[in-house]
C-alpha atoms as a PDB file:
ATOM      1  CA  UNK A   1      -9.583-145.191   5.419  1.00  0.00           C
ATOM      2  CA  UNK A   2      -9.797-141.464   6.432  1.00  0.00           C
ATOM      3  CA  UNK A   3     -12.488-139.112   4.955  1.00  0.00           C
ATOM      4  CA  UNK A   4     -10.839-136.840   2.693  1.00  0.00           C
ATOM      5  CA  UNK A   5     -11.596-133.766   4.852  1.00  0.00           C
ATOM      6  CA  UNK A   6      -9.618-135.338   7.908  1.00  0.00           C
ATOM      7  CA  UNK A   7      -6.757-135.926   5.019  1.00  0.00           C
ATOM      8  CA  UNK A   8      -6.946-132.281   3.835  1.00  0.00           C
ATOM      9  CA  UNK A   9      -6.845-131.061   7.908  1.00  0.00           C
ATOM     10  CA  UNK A  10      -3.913-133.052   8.621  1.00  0.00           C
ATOM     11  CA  UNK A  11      -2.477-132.352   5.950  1.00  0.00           C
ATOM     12  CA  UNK A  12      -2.948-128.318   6.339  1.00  0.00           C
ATOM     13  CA  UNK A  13      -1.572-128.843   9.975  1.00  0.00           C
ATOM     14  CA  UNK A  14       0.966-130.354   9.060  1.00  0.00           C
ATOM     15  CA  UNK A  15       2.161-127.252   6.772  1.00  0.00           C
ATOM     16  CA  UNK A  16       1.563-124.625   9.212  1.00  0.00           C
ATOM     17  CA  UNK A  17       4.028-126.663  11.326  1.00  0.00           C
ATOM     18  CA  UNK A  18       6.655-126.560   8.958  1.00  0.00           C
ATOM     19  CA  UNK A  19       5.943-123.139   7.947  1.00  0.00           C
ATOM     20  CA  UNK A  20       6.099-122.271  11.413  1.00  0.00           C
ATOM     21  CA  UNK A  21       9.470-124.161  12.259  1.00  0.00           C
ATOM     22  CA  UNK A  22      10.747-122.486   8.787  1.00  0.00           C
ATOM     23  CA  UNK A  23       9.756-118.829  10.578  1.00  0.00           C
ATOM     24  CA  UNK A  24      11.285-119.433  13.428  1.00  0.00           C
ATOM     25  CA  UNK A  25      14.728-120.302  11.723  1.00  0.00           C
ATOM     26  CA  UNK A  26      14.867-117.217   9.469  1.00  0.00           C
ATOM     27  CA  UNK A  27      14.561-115.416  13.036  1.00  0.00           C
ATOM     28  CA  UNK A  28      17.339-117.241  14.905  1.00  0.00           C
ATOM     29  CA  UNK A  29      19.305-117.463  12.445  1.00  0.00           C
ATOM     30  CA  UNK A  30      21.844-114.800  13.712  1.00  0.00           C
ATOM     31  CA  UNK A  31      21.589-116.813  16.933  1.00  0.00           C
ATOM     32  CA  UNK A  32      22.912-120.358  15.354  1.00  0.00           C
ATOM     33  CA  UNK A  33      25.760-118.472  13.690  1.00  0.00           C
ATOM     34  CA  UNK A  34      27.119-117.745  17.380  1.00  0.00           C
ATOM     35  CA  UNK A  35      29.748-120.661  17.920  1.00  0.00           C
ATOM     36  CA  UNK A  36      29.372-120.501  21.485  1.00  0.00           C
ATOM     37  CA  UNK A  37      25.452-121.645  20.969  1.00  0.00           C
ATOM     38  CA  UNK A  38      27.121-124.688  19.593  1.00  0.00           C
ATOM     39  CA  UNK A  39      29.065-125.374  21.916  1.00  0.00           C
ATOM     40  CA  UNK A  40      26.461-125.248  25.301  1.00  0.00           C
ATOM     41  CA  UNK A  41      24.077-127.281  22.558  1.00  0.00           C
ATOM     42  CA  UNK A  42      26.753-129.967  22.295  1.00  0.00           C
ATOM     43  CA  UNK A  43      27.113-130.089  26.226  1.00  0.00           C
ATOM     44  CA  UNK A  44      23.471-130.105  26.790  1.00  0.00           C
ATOM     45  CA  UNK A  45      23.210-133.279  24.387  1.00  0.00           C
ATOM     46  CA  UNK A  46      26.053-134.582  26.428  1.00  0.00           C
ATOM     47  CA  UNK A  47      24.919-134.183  29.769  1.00  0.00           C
ATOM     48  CA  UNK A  48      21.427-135.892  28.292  1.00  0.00           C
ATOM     49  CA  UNK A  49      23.021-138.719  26.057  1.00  0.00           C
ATOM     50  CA  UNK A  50      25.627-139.802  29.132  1.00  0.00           C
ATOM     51  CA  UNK A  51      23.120-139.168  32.339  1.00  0.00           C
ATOM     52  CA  UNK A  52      20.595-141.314  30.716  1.00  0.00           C
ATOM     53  CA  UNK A  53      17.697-138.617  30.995  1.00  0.00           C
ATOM     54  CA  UNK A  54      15.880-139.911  28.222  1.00  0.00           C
ATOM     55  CA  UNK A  55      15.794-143.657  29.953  1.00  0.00           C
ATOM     56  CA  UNK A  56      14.597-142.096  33.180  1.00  0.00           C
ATOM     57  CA  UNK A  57      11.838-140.050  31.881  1.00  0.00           C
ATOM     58  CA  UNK A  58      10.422-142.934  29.655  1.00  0.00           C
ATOM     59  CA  UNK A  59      10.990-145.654  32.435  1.00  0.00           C
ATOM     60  CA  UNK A  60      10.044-143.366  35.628  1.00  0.00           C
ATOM     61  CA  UNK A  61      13.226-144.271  36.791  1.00  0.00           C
ATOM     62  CA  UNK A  62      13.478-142.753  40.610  1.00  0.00           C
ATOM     63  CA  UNK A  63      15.967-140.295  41.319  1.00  0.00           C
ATOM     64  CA  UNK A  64      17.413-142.378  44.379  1.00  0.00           C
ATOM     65  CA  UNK A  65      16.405-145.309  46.867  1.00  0.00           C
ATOM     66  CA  UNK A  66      14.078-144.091  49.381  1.00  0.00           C
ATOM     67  CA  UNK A  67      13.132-145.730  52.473  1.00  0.00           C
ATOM     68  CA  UNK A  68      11.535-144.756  56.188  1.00  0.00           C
ATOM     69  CA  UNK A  69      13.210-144.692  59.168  1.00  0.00           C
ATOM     70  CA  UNK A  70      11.592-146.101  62.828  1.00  0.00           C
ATOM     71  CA  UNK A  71       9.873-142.069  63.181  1.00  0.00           C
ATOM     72  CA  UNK A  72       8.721-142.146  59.561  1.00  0.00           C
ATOM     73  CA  UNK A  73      11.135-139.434  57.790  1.00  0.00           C
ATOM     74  CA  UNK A  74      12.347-140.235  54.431  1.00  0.00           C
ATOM     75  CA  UNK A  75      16.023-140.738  53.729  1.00  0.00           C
ATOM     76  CA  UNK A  76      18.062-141.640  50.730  1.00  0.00           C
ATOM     77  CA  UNK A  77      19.194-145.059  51.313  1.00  0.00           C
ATOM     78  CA  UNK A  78      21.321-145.830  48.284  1.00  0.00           C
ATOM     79  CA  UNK A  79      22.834-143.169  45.791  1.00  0.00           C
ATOM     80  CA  UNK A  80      24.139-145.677  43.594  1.00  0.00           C
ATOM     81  CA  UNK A  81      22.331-148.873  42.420  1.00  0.00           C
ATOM     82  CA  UNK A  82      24.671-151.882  43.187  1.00  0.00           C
ATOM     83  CA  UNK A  83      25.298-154.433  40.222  1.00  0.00           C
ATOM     84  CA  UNK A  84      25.771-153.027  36.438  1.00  0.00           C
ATOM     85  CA  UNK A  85      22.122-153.826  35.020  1.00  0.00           C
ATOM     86  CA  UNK A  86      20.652-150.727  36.716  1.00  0.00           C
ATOM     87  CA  UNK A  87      20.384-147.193  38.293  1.00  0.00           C
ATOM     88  CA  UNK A  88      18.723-144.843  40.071  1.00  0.00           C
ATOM     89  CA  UNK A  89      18.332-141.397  37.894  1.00  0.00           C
ATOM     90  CA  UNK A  90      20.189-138.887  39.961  1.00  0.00           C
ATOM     91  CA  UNK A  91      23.085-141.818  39.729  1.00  0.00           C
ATOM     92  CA  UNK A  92      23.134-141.438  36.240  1.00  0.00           C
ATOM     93  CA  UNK A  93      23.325-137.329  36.578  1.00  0.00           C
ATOM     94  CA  UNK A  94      26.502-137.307  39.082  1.00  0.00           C
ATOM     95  CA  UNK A  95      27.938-139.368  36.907  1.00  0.00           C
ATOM     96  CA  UNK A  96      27.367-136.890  33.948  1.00  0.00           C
ATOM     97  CA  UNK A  97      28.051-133.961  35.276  1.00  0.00           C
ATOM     98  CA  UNK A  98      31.219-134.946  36.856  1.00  0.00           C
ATOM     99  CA  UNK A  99      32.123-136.035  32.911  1.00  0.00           C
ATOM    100  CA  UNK A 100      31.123-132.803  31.132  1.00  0.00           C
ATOM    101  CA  UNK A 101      32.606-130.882  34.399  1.00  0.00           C
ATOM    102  CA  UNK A 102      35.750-132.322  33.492  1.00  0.00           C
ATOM    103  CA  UNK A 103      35.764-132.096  30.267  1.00  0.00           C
ATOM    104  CA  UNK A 104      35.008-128.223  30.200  1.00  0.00           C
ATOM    105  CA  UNK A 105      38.394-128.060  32.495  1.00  0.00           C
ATOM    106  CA  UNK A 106      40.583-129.417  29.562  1.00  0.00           C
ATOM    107  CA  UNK A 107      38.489-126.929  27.300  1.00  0.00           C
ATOM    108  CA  UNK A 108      39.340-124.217  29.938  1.00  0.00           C
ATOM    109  CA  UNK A 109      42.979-125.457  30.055  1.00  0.00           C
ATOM    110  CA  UNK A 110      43.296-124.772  26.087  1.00  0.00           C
ATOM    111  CA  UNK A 111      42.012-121.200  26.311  1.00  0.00           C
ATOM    112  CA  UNK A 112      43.895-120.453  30.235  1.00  0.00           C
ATOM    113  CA  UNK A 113      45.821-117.335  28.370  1.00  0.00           C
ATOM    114  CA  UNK A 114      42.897-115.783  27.406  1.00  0.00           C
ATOM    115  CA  UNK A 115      41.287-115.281  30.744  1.00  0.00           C
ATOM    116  CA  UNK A 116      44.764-115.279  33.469  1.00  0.00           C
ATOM    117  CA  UNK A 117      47.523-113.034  32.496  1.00  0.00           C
ATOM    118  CA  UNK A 118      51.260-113.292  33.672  1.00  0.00           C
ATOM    119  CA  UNK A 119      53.079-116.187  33.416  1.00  0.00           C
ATOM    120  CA  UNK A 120      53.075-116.835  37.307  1.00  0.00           C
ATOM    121  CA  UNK A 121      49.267-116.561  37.555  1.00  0.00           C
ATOM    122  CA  UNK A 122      48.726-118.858  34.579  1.00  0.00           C
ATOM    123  CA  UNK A 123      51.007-121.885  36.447  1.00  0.00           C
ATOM    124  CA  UNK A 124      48.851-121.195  39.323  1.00  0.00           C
ATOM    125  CA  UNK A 125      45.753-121.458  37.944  1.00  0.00           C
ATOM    126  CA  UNK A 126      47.215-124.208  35.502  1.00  0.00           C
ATOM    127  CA  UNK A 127      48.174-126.337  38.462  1.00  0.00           C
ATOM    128  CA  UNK A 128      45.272-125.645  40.087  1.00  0.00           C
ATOM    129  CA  UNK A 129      42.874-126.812  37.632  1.00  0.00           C
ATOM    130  CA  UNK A 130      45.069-129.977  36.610  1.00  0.00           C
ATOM    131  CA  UNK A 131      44.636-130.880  40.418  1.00  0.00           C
ATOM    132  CA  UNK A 132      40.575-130.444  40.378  1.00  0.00           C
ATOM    133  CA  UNK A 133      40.789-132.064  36.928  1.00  0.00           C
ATOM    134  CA  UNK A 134      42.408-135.239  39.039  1.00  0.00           C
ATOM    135  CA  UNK A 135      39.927-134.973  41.824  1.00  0.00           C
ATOM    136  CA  UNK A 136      37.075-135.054  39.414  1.00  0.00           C
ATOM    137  CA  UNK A 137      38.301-138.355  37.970  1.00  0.00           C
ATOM    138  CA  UNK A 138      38.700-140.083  41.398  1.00  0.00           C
ATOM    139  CA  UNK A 139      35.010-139.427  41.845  1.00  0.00           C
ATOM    140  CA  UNK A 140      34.418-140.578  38.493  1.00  0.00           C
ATOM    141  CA  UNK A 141      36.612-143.647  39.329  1.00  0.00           C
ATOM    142  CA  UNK A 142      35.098-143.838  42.687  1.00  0.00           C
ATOM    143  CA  UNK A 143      31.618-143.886  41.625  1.00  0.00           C
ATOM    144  CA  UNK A 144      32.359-146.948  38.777  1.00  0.00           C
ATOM    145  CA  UNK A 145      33.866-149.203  41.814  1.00  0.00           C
ATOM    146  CA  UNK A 146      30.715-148.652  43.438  1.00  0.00           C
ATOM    147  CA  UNK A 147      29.134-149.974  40.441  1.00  0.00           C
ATOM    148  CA  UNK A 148      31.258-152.699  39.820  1.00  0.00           C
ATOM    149  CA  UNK A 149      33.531-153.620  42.760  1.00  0.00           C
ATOM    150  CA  UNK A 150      35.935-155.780  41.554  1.00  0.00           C
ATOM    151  CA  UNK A 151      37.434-153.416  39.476  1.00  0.00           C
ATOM    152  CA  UNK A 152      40.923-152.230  40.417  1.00  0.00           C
ATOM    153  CA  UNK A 153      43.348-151.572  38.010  1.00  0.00           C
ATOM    154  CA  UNK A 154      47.152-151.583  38.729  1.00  0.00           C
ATOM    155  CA  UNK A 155      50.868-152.059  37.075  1.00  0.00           C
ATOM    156  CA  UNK A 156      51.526-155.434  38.305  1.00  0.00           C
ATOM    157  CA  UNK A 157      49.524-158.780  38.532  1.00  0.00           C
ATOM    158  CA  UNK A 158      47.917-160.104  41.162  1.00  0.00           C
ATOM    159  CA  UNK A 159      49.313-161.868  43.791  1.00  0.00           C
ATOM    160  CA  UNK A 160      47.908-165.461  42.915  1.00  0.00           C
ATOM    161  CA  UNK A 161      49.055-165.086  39.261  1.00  0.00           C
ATOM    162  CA  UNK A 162      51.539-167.815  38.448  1.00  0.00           C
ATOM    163  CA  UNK A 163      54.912-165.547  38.454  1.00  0.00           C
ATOM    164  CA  UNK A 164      58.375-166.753  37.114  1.00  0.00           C
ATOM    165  CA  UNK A 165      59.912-167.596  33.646  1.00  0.00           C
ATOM    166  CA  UNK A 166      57.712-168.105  30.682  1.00  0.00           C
ATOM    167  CA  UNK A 167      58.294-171.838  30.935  1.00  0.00           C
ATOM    168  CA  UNK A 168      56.332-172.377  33.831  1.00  0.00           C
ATOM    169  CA  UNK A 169      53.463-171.117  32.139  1.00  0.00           C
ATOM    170  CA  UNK A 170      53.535-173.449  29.107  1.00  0.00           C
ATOM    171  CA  UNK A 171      50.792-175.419  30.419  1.00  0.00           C
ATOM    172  CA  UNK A 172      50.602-178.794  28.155  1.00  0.00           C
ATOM    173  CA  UNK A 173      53.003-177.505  24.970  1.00  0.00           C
ATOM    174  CA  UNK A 174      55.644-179.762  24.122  1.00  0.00           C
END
């Protein structure tokens, strides 16, 4: 049980606090009428939510695996943590940015007349960005087979998949 002058202090700090915040938001509040604001906000809380800041800075997650050579200079030895229960923080950031890069290239795509004029220019640039667009999600591909090796999509089965009519795969029906 708190004295009641500990109560009435808390309590009066905890008012200016709100008052203050309440300030504050009559002042920006020009500022969070701005769409734009909105939208880096939104990729901010992206990058954080998908790069797994939050995790790293509670866990002191290190930003890659370190390790001494014969002479005693630090390299990185591992960019990516191996296996799916774990990684490194600056794994987690790649990872993130490449996302949110890639995404802001489809939000580029949908506003490309607004910043290239002439129809010839805009294919360019069009093409251009689809192709980085594709690059970016190699990496992104590239850096999940790292994580997990055995994945490898593709159109047709395996080799060692039973193949033929759908008889032979009936196992034990009658």
């Amino acid at each position: 049980m708190y004295p009641f002058r500990v109560v009435l202090q808390r309590n009066i700090a905890f008012m200016a606090v709100i008052l203050l915040i309440a300030s504050m938001l009559k002042y920006i509040r020009q500022l969070l009428l701005i769409p734009t604001v909105w939208f880096v906000g939104s990729l901010l809380v992206m990058f954080i939510c998908t790069g797994g800041v939050v995790y790293s800075v509670l866990h002191n997650v290190p930003w890659f695996k370190f390790e001494r050579d014969e002479f005693g200079k630090t390299y990185v030895a591992e960019y990516f943590m191996r296996g799916q229960r774990g990684q490194w923080a600056g794994e987690g950031y790649i990872v993130s940015f490449l996302t949110v890069l890639t995404g802001l290239l489809f939000v580029f795509l949908t506003q490309i007349h607004k910043y290239v004029q002439g129809t010839q220019k805009i294919r360019i640039v069009f093409c251009t960005v689809c192709f980085v667009i594709y690059s970016l999600t190699q990496m992104i591909l590239a850096c999940y087979k790292i994580k997990s090796p055995w994945y490898g999509p593709t159109f047709f089965p395996p080799g060692h998949y039973q193949m033929g009519p759908l008889m032979n795969d009936q196992g034990s029906n009658i």
